[in-house]
N, C-alpha and C. Protein backbone atom coordinates (compact mmCIF):
# COMPACT_ATOMS: atom_id res chain seq x y z
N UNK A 1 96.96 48.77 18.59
CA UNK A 1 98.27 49.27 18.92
C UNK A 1 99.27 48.12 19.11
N UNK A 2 98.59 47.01 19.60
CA UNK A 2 99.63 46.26 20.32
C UNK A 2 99.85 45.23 18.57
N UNK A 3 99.00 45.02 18.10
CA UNK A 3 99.45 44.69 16.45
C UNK A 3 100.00 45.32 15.65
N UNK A 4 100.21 46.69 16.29
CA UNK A 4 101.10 47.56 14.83
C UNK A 4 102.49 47.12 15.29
N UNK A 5 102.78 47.04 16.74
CA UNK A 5 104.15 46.71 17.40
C UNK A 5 104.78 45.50 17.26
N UNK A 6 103.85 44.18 16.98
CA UNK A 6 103.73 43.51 16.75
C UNK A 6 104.40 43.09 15.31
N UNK A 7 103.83 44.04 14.31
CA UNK A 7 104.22 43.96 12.71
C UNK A 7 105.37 44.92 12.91
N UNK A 8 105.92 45.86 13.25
CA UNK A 8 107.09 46.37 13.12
C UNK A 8 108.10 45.64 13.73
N UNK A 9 107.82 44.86 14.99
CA UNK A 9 108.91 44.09 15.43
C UNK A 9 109.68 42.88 14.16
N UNK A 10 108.34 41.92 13.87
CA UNK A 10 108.28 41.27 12.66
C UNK A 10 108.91 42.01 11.29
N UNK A 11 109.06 43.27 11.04
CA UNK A 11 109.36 43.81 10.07
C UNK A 11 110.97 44.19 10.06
N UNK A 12 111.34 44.53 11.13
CA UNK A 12 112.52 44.77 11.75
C UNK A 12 113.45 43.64 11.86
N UNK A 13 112.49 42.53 12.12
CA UNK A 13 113.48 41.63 12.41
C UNK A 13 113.75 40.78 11.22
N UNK A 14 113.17 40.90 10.46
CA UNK A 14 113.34 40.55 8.33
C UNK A 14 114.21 41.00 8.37
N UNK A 15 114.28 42.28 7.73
CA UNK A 15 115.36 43.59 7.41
C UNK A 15 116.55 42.70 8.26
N UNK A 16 116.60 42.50 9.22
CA UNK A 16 117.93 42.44 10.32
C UNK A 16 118.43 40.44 9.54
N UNK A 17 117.08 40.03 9.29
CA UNK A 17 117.95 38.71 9.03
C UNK A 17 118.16 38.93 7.49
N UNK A 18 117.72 39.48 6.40
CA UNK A 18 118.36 39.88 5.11
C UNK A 18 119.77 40.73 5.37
N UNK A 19 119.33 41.58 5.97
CA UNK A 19 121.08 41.89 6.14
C UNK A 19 121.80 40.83 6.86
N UNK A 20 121.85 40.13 7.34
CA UNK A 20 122.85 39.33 8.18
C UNK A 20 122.76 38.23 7.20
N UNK A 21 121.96 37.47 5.94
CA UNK A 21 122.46 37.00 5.02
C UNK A 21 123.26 37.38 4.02
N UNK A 22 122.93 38.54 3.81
CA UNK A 22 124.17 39.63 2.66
C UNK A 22 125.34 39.78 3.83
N UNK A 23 125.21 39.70 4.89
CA UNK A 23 126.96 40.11 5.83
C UNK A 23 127.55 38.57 5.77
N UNK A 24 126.70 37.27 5.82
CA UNK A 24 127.13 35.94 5.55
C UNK A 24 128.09 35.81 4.24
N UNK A 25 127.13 36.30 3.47
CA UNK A 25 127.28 35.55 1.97
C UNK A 25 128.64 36.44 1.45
N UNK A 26 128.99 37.53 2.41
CA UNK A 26 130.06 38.51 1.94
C UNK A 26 131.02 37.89 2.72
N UNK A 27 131.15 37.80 3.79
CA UNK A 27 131.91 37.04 4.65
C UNK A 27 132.50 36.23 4.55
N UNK A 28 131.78 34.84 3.54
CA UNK A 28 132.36 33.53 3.57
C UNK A 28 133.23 34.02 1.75
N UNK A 29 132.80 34.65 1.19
CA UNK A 29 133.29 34.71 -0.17
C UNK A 29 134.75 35.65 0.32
N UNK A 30 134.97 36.63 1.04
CA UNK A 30 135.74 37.38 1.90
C UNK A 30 136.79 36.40 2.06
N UNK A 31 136.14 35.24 3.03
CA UNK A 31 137.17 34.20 3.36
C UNK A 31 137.73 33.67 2.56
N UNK A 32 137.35 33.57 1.78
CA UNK A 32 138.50 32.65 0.64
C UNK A 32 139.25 33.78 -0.05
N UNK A 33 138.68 34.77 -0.45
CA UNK A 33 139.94 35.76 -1.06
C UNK A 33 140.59 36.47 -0.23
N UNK A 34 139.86 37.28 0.97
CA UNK A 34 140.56 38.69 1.58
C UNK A 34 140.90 37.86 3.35
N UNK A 35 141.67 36.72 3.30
CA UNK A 35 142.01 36.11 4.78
C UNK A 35 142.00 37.55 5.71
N UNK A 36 142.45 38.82 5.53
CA UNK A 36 142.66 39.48 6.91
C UNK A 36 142.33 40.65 7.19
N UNK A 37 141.78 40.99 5.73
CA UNK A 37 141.25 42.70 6.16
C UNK A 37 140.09 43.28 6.20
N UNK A 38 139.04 43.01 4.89
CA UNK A 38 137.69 43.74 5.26
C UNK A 38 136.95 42.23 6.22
N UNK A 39 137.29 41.39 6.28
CA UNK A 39 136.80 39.85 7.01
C UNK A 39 136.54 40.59 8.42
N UNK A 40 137.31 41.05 9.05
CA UNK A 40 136.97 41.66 10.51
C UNK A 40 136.27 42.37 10.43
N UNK A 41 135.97 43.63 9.66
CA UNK A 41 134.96 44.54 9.95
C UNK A 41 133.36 44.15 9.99
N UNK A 42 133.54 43.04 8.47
CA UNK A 42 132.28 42.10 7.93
C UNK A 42 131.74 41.60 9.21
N UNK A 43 133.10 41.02 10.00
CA UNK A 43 132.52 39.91 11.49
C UNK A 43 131.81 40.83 12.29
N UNK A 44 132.58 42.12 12.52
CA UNK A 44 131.33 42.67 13.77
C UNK A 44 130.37 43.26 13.13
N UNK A 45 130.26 43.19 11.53
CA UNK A 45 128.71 43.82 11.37
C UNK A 45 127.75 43.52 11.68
N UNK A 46 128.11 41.97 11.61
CA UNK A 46 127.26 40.67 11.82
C UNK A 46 127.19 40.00 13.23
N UNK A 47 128.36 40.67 14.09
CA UNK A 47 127.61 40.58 15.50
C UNK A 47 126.95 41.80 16.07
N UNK A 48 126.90 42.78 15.53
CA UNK A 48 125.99 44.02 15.74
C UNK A 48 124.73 43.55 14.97
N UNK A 49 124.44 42.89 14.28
CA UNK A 49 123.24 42.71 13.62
C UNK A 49 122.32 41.43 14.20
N UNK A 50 123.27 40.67 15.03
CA UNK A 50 122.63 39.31 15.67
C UNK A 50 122.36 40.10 17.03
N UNK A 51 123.23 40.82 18.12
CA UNK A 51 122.88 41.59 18.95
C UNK A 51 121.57 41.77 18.57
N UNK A 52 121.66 43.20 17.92
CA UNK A 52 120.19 43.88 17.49
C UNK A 52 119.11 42.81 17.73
N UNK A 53 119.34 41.79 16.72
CA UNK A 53 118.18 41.10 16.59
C UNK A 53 117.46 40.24 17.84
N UNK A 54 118.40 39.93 18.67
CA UNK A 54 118.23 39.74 19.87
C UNK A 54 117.49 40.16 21.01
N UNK A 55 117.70 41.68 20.74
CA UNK A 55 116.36 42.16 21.32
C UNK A 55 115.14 42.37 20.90
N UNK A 56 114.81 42.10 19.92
CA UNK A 56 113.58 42.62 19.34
C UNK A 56 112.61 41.21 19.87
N UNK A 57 111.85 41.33 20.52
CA UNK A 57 110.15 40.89 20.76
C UNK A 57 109.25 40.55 19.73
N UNK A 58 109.52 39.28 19.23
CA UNK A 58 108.17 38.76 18.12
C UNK A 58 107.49 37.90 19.30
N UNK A 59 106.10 38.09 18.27
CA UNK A 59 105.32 37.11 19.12
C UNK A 59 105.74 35.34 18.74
N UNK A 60 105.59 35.00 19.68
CA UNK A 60 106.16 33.56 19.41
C UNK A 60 104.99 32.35 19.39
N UNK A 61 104.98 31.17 18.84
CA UNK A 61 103.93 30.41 18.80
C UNK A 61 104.73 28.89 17.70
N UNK A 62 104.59 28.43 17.85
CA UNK A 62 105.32 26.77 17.58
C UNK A 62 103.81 26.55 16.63
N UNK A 63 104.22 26.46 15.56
CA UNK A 63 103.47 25.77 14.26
C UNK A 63 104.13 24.88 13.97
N UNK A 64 103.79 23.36 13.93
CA UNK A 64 104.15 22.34 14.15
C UNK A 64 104.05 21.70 12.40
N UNK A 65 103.31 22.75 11.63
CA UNK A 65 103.54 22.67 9.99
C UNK A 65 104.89 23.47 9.49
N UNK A 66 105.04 24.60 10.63
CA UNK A 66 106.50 25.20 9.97
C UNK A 66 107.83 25.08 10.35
N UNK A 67 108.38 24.13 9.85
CA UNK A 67 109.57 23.53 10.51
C UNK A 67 110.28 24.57 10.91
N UNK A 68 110.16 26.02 10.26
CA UNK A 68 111.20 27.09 10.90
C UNK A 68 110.81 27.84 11.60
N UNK A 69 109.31 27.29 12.54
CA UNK A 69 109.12 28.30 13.33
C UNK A 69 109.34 28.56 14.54
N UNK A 70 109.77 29.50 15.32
CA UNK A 70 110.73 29.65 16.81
C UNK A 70 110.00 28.70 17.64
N UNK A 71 110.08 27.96 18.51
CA UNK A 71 109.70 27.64 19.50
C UNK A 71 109.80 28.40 20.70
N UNK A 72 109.08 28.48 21.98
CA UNK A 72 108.79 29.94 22.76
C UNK A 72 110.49 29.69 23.23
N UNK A 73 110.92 30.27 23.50
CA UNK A 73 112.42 30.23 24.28
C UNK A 73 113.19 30.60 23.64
N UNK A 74 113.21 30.76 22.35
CA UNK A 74 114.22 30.60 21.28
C UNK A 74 114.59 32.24 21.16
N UNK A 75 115.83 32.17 20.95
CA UNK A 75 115.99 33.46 20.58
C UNK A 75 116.13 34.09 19.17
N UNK A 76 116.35 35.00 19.52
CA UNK A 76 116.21 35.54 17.50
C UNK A 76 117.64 35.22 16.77
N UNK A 77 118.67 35.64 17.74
CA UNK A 77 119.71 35.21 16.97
C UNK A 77 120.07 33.78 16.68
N UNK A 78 119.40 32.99 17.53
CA UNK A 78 119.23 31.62 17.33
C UNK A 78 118.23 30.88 15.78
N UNK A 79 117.41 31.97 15.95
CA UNK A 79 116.50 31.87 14.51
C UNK A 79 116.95 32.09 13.47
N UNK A 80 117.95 32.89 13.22
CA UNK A 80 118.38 33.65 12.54
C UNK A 80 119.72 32.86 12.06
N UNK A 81 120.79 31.92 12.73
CA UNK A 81 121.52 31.33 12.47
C UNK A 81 120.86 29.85 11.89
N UNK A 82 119.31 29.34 12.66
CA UNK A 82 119.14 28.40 12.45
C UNK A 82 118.30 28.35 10.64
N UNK A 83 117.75 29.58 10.56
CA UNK A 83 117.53 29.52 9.02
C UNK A 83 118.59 29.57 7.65
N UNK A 84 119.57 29.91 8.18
CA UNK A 84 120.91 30.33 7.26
C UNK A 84 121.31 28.89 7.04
């Protein structure tokens, strides 16, 4: 049980950082053409999506072979900006 929660947290929190690279990659291209109008909505999608991710509970563990892996403290939205 406690591994299925485990893999859905992990699964959830993919999904949440693929979308918050497609809300990036729309965002910054946004910025250079659309300075003032869909740019705001884009911004809080993407702080509703770092929120979210924020709460979600992965198990944490420092692999010292994977340079991108959380260290215990770290938060997700911190992970999540630091892989982008």
């Amino acid at each position: 049980m406690q591994k299925t929660k485990e893999i859905d947290s992990e699964r959830r929190f993919c999904n949440l950082f693929c979308r918050w690279v497609e809300l990036d990659a729309r965002f910054r291209r946004l910025q250079r053409m659309d300075p003032f109008g869909e740019k705001n909505a884009v911004a809080s999608e993407i702080h509703e999506v770092l929120s979210e991710a924020k709460n979600i509970r992965l198990p944490v563990g420092h692999d010292p072979d994977d340079p991108f892996a959380p260290t215990p403290g770290t938060k997700n939205s911190q992970i999540m900006l630091w892989r982008a």
